[in-house]
Protein backbone atom coordinates (compact mmCIF):
# COMPACT_ATOMS: atom_id res chain seq x y z
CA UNK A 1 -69.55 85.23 -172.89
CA UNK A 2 -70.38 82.46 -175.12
CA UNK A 3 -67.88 80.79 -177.48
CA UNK A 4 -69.75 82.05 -180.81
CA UNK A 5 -70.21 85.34 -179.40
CA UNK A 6 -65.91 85.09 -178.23
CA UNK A 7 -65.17 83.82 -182.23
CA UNK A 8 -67.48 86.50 -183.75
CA UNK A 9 -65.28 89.17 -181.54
CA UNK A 10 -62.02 87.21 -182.51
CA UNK A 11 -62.96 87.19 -186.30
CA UNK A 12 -63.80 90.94 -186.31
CA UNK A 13 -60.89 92.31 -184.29
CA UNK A 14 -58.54 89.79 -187.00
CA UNK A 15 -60.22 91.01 -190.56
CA UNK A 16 -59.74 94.76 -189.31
CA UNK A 17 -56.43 94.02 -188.25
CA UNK A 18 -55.48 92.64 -191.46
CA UNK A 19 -57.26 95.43 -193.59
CA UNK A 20 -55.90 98.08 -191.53
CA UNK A 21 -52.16 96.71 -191.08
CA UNK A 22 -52.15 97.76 -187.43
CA UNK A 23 -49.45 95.58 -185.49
CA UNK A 24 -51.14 96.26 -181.95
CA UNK A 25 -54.62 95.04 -183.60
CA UNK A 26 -52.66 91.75 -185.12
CA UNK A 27 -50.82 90.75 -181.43
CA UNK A 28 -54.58 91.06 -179.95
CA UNK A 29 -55.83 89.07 -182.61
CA UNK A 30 -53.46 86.15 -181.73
CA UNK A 31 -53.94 86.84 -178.28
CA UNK A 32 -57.77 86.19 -178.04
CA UNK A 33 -57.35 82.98 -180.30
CA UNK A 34 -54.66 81.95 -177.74
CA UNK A 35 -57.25 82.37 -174.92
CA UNK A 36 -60.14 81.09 -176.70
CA UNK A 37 -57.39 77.89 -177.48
CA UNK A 38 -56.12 77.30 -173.80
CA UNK A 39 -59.66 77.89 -171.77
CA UNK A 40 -61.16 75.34 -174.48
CA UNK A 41 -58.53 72.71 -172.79
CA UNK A 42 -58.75 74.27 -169.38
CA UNK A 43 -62.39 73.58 -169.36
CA UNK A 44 -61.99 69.87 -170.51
CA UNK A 45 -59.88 69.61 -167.04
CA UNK A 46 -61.87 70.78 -164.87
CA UNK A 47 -63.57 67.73 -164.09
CA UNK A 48 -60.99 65.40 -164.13
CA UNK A 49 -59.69 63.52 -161.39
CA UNK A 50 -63.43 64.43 -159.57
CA UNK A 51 -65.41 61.47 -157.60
CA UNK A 52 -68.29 62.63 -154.66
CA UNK A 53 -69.95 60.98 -152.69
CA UNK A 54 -73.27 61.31 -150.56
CA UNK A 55 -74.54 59.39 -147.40
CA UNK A 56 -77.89 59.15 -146.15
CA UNK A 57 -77.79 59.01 -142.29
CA UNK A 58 -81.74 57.07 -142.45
CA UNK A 59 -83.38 55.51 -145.30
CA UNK A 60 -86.70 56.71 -144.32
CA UNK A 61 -88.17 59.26 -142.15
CA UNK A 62 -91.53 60.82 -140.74
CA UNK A 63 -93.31 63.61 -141.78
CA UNK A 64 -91.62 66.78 -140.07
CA UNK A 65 -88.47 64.75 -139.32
CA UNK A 66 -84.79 66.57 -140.84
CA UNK A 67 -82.55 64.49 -143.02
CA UNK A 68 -78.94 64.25 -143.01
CA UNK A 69 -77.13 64.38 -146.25
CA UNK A 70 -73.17 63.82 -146.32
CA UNK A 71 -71.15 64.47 -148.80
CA UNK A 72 -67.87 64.28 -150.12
CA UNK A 73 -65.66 65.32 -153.02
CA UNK A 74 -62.58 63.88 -154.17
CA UNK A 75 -60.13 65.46 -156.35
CA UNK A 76 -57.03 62.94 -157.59
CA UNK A 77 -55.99 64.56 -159.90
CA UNK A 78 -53.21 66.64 -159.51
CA UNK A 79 -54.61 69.97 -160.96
CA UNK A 80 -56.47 71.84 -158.31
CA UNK A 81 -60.01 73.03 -159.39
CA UNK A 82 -60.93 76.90 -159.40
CA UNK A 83 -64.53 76.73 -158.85
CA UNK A 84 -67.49 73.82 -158.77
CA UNK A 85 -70.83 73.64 -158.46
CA UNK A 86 -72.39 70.30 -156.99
CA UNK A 87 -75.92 70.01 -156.66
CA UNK A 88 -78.64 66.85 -156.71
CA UNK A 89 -81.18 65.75 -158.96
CA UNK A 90 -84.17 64.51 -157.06
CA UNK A 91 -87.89 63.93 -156.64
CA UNK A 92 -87.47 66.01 -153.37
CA UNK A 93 -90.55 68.61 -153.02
CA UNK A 94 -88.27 71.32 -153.17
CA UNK A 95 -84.95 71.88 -154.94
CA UNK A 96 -81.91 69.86 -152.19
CA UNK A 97 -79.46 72.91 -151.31
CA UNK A 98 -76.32 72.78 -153.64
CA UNK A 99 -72.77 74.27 -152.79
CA UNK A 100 -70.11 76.19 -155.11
CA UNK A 101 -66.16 75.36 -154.01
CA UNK A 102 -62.99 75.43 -154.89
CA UNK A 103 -60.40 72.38 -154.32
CA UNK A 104 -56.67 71.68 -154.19
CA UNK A 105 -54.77 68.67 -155.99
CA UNK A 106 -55.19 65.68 -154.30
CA UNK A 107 -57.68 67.25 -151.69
CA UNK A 108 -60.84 66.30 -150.08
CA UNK A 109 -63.78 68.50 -149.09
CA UNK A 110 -66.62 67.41 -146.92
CA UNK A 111 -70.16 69.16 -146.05
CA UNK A 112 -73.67 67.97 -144.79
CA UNK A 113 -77.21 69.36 -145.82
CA UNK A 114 -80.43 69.65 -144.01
CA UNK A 115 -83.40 68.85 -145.15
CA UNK A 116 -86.69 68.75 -143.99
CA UNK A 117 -89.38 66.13 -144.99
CA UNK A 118 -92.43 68.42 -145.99
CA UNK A 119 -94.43 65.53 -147.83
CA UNK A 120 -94.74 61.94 -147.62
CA UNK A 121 -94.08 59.51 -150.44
CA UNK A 122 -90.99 57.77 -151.96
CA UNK A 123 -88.65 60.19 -153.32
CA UNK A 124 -85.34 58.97 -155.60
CA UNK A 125 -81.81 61.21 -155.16
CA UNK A 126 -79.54 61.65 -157.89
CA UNK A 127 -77.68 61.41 -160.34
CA UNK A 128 -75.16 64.06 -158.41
CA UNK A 129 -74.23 66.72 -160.65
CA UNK A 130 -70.75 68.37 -160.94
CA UNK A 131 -70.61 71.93 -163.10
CA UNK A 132 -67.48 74.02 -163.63
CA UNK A 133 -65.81 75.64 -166.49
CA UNK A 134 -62.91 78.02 -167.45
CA UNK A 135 -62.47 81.34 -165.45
CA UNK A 136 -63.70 82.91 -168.27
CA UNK A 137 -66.91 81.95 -168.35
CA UNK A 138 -66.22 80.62 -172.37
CA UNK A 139 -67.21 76.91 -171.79
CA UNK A 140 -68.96 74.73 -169.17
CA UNK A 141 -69.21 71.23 -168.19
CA UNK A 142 -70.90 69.06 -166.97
CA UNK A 143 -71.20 65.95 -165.43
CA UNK A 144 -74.02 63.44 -163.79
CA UNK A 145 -72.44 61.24 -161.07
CA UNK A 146 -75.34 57.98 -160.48
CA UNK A 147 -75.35 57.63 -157.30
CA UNK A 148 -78.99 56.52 -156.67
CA UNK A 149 -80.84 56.30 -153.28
CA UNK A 150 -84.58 55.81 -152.10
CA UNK A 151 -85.61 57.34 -149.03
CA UNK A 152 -88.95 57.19 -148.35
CA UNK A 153 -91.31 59.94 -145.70
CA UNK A 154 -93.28 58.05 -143.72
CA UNK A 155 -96.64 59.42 -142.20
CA UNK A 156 -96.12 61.63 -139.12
CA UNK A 157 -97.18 59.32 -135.87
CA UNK A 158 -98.27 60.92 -132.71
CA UNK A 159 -98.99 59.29 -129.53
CA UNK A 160 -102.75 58.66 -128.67
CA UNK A 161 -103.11 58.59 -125.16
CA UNK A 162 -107.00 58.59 -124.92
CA UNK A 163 -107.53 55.48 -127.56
CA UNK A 164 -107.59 52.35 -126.32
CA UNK A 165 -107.36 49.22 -128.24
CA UNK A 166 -110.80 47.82 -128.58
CA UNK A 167 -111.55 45.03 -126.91
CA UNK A 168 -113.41 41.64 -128.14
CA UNK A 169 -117.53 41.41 -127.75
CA UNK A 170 -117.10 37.32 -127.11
CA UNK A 171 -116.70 35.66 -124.20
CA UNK A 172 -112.93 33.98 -124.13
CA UNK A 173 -110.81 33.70 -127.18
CA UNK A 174 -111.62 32.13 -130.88
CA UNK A 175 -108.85 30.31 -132.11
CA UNK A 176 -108.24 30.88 -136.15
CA UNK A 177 -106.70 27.46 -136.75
CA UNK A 178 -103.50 28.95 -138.69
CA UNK A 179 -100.57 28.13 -137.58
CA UNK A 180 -97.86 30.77 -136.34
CA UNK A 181 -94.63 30.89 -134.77
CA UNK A 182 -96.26 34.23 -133.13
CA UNK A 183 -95.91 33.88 -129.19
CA UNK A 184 -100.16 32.90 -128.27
CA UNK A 185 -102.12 31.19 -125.54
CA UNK A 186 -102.48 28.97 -127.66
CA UNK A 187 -99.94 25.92 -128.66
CA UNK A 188 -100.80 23.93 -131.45
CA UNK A 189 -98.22 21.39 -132.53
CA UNK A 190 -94.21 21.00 -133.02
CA UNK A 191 -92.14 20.90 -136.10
CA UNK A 192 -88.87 21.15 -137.81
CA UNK A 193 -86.45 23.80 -137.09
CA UNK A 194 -85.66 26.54 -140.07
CA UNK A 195 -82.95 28.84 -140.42
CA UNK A 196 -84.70 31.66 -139.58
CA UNK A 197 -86.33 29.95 -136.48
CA UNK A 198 -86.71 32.35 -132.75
CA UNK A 199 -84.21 30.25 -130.68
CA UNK A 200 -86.79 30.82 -127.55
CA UNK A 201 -89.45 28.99 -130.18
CA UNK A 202 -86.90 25.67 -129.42
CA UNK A 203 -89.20 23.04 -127.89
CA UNK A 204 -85.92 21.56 -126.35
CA UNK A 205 -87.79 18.22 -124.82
CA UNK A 206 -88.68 17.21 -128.23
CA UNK A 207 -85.43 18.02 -129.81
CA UNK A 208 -83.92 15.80 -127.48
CA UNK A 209 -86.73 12.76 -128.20
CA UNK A 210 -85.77 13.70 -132.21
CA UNK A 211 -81.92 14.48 -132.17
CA UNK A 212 -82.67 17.52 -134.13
CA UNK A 213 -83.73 21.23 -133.35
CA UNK A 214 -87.82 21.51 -133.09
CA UNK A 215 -89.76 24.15 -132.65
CA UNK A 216 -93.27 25.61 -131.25
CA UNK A 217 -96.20 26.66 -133.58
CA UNK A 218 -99.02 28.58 -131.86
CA UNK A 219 -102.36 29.23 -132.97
CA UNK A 220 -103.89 32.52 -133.98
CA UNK A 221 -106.17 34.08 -132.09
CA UNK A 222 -108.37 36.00 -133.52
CA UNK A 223 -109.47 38.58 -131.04
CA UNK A 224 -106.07 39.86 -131.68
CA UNK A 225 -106.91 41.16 -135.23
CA UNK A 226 -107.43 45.21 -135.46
CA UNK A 227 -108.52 46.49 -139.01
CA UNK A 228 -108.28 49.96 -139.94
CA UNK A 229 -110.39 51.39 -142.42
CA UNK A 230 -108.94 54.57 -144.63
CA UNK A 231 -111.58 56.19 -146.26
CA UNK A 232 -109.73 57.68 -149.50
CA UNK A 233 -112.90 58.97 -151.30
CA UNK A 234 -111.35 62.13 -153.26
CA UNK A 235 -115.36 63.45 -152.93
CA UNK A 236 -114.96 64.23 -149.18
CA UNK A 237 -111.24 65.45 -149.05
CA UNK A 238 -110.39 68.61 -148.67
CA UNK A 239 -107.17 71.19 -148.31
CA UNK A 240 -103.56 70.94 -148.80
CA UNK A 241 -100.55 69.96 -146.94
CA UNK A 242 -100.81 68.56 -143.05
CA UNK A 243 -104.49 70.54 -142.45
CA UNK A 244 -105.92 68.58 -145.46
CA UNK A 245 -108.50 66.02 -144.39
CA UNK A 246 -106.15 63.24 -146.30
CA UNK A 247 -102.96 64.24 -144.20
CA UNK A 248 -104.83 64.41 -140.76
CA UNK A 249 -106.59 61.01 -141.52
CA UNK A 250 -103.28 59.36 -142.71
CA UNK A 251 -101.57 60.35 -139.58
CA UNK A 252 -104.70 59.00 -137.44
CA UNK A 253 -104.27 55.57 -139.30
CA UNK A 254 -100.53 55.45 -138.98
CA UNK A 255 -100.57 56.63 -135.39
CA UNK A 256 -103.43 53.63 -134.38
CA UNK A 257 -100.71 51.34 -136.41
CA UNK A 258 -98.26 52.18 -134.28
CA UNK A 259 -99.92 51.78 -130.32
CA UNK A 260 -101.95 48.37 -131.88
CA UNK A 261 -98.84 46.89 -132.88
CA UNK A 262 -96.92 47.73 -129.50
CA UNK A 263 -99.76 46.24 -127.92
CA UNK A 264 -99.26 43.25 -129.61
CA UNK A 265 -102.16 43.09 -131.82
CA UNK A 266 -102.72 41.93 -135.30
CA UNK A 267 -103.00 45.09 -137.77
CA UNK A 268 -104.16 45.09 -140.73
CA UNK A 269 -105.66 48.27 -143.54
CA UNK A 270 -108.16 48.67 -145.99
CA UNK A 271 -108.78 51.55 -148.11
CA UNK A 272 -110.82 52.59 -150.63
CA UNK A 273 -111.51 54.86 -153.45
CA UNK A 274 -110.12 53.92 -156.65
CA UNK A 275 -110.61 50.42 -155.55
CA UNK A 276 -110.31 48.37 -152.10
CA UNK A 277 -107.29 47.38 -151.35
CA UNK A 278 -106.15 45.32 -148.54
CA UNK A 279 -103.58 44.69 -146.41
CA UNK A 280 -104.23 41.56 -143.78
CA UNK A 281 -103.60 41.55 -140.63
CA UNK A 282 -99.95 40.34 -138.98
CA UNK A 283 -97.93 41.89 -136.12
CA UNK A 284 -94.45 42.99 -135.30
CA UNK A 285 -92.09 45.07 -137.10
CA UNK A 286 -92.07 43.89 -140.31
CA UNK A 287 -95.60 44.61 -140.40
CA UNK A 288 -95.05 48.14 -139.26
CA UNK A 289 -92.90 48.82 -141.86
CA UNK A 290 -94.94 47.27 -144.31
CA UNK A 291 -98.12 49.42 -143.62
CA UNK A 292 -95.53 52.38 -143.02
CA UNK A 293 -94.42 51.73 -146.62
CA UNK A 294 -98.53 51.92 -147.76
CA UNK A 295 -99.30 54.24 -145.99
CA UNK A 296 -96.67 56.66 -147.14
CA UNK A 297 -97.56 56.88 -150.91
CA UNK A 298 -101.29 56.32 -150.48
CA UNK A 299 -103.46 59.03 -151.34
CA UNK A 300 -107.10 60.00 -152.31
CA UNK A 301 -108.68 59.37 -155.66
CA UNK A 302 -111.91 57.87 -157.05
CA UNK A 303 -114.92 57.86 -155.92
CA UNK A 304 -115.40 54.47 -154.48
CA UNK A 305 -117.35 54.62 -150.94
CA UNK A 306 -116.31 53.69 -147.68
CA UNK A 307 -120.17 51.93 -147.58
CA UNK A 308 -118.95 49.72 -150.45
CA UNK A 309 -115.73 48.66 -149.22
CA UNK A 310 -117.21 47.83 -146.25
CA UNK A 311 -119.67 45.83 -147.80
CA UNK A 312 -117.40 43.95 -149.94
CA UNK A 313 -114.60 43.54 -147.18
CA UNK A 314 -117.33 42.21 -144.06
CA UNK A 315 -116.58 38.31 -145.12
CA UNK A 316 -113.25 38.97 -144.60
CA UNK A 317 -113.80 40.14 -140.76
CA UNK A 318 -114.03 37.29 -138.21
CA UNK A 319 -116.04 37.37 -135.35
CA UNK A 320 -114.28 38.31 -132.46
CA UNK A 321 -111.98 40.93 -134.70
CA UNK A 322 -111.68 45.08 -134.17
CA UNK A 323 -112.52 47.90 -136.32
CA UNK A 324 -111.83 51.33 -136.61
CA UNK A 325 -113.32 53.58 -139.15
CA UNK A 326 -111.47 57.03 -140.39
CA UNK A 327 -113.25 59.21 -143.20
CA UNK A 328 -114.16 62.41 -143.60
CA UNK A 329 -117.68 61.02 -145.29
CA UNK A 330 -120.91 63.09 -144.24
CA UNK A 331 -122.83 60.73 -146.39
CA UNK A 332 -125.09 58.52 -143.75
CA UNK A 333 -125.01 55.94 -145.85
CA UNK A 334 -121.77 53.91 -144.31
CA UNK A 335 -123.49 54.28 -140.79
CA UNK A 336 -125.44 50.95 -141.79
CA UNK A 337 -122.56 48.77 -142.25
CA UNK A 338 -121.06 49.81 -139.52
CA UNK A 339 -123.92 48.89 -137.46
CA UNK A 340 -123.69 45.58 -138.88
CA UNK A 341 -120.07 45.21 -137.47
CA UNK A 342 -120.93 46.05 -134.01
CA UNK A 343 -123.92 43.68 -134.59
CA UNK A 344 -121.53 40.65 -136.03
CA UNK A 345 -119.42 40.87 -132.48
CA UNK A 346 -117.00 42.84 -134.01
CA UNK A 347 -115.78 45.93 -131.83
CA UNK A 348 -116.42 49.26 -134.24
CA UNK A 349 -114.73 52.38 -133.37
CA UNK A 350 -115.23 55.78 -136.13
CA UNK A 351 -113.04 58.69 -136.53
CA UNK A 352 -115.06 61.56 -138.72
CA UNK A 353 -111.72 63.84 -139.70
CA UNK A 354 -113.62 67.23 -140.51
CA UNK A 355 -111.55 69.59 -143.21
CA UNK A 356 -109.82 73.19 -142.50
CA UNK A 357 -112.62 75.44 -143.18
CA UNK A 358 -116.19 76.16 -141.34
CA UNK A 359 -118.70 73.63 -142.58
CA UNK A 360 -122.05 75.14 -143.44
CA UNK A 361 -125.18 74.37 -140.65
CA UNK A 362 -125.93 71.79 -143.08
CA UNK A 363 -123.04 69.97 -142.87
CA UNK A 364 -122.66 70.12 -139.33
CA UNK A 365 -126.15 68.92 -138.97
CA UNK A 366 -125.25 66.13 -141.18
CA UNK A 367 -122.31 65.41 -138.67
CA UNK A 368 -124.39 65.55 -135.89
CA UNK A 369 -126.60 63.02 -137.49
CA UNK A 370 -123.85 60.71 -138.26
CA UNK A 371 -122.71 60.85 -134.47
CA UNK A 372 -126.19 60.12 -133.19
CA UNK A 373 -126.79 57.49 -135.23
CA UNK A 374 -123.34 55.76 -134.28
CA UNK A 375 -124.57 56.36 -130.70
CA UNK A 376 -127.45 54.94 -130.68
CA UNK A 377 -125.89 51.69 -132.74
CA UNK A 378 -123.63 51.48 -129.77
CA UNK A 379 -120.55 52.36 -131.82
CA UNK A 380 -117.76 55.12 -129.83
CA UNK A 381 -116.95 57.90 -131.98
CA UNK A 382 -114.91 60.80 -132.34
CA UNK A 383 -114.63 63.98 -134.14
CA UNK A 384 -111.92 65.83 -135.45
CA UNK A 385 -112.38 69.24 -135.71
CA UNK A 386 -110.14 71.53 -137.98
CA UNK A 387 -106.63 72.46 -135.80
CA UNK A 388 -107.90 70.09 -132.93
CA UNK A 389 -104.64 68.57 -131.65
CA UNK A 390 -104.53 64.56 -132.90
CA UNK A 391 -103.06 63.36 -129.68
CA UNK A 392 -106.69 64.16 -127.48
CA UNK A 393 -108.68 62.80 -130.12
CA UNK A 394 -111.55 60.32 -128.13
CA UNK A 395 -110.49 62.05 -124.75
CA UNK A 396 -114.27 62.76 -124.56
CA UNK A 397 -115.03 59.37 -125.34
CA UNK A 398 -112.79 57.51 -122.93
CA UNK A 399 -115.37 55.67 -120.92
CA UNK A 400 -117.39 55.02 -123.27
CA UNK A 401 -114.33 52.73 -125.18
CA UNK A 402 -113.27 51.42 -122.15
């Protein structure tokens, strides 16, 4: 009952009382403004003495992955609580599970929740809210505990036994002429040791000539780089959740991100469709997490082409570098450019990601086209069809990447 409704009654049961001179009607009159007095207090106790807690067992997961949530409430206070509800705020794709419980004086309760990560992006958890209230139901409270975390859903990565890494169409190696601290053929000069510094970097004969730490610096090379190419063009996405052309060619990108940079390989993105954006190449795990990171919040929108990011991104390839395309485009018109690659000496792979419905004999022709035309331009390619598993994808096309 609500406390206006609870006065209303109160005020009623007192003014007949009092017009009707009824003793019994006057002791219930006091005795409903006594409850409505001592569950307005109760209710301002509730919540005292509370404090919870939550723990998040990972600060980031994969697509599919369960999360571990901890938590734990604290009561100090003396007075023991009848009931609570405790439940998080959150970004989450679907509401985090809550729990209603009762606690002693000076007790602790503890719990864990499950949840799994249906979505990618970067989702924020909390405030924590606490909700009790008298045991009459009269008045509630409330309060928002800030405890903040991030925990972001990376793309789901799947091992891709059939893709190899692409190798480079020049004879030897071509040397960039950056330096690195990145373990090459390749040495290129000593200097200074920084905090920060690989202690197997320590060019010890040197350090000895210089009474102070030195260290190696490598060059580049640049048959080592690997960039991927996203096509985010909203025109040629299609479906929802992990059958959507977007999801499939996400996890495609991520997964390649993944074997390159346990091979050892430079990595680097570029995607399109609002604009081209672009991530340069680097290896190791900072990288991986950095691409991770992009790759988990990226999503289609605008209608720039994958034909004009290529385009405008070709000065930025070196000769000697890899390339692997991903798009669901049917439109023939990125097939040039990629020609172009293969025909600069840079080693062009394509992934056409088809989307979760029958494409009409047009379509497919248009695919066929596409694939022919890649063919014939010497470029491997591979198609994913709608429910085909990820993990065979270019297990038809192994000798011809090899």
């Amino acid at each position: 009952m609500k406390p206006w409704r609870f006065a209303v009654l109160w005020l009623v049961l007192f003014i007949v009382a009092v017009s009707t001179g009824v003793e019994l009607l006057s002791y219930l009159s006091y005795l409903v403004l006594f409850v409505f007095i001592a569950m307005s207090i109760l209710s301002r106790l509730t919540l005292e003495g509370l404090s919870v807690k939550r723990t998040l067992g990972q600060s980031y997961a994969h697509l599919g992955d369960t999360i571990e949530l901890a938590y734990e409430l604290t009561n100090d206070h003396a007075l023991g609580k009848l009931w609570l509800e405790v439940f998080e705020k959150s970004n989450w794709p679907e509401p985090l599970p809550g729990r209603v419980l009762s606690i002693g004086g000076h007790k602790t309760r503890k719990w864990k929740v499950l949840a799994k990560a249906q979505r990618r992006g970067r989702f924020r958890l909390g405030p924590i809210v606490l909700r009790s209230g008298d045991p009459f139901g009269l008045f509630a409270t409330e309060a928002r505990i800030p405890s903040e975390a991030l925990l972001l859903v990376y793309p789901r990565v799947v091992q891709l036994p059939f893709w190899t890494l692409p190798g480079s169409l020049l004879e030897g190696n071509v040397l960039t002429g950056q330096r690195s601290l990145q373990s090459t053929s390749m040495v290129m000069g000593i200097r200074e040791y920084r905090p920060g510094d690989a202690m197997n970097r320590i060019h010890w004969p040197s350090s000895v000539r210089h009474r102070r730490l030195h260290v190696k610096e490598f060059e580049l090379d640049r048959t080592a780089d690997l960039w991927i190419y996203l096509d985010l063009d909203a025109r040629w996405h299609h479906g929802d959740g992990e059958d959507s052309t977007e999801e499939r060619a996400v996890t495609v990108a991520a997964s390649v991100v993944r074997k390159a940079l346990d091979g050892h390989r430079n990595v680097g993105l570029v995607t399109n469709g609002n604009r081209a954006e672009v991530l340069h190449p680097d290896r190791g795990t900072k990288q991986f997490g950095k691409l991770m990171q992009y790759l988990a919040e990226v999503h289609a929108g605008g209608t720039r082409t994958l034909q004009e990011t290529l385009v405008e991104t070709l000065p930025r390839l070196r000769r000697g570098a890899s390339c692997l395309l991903i798009t669901p485009s049917l439109d023939r018109a990125w097939v040039r450019p990629a020609s172009t690659l293969r025909e600069t000496a840079i080693a062009t792979q394509a992934v056409i990601v088809s989307p979760p419905f029958d494409l009409d004999e047009r379509d497919r022709a248009r695919r066929r086209a596409i694939l022919g035309e890649l063919a014939v331009a010497g470029v491997p390619a591979a198609h994913l069809a709608p429910g085909a598993p990820i993990e065979e994808l270019f297990h038809e096309s192994t000798a011809a990447i090899a």
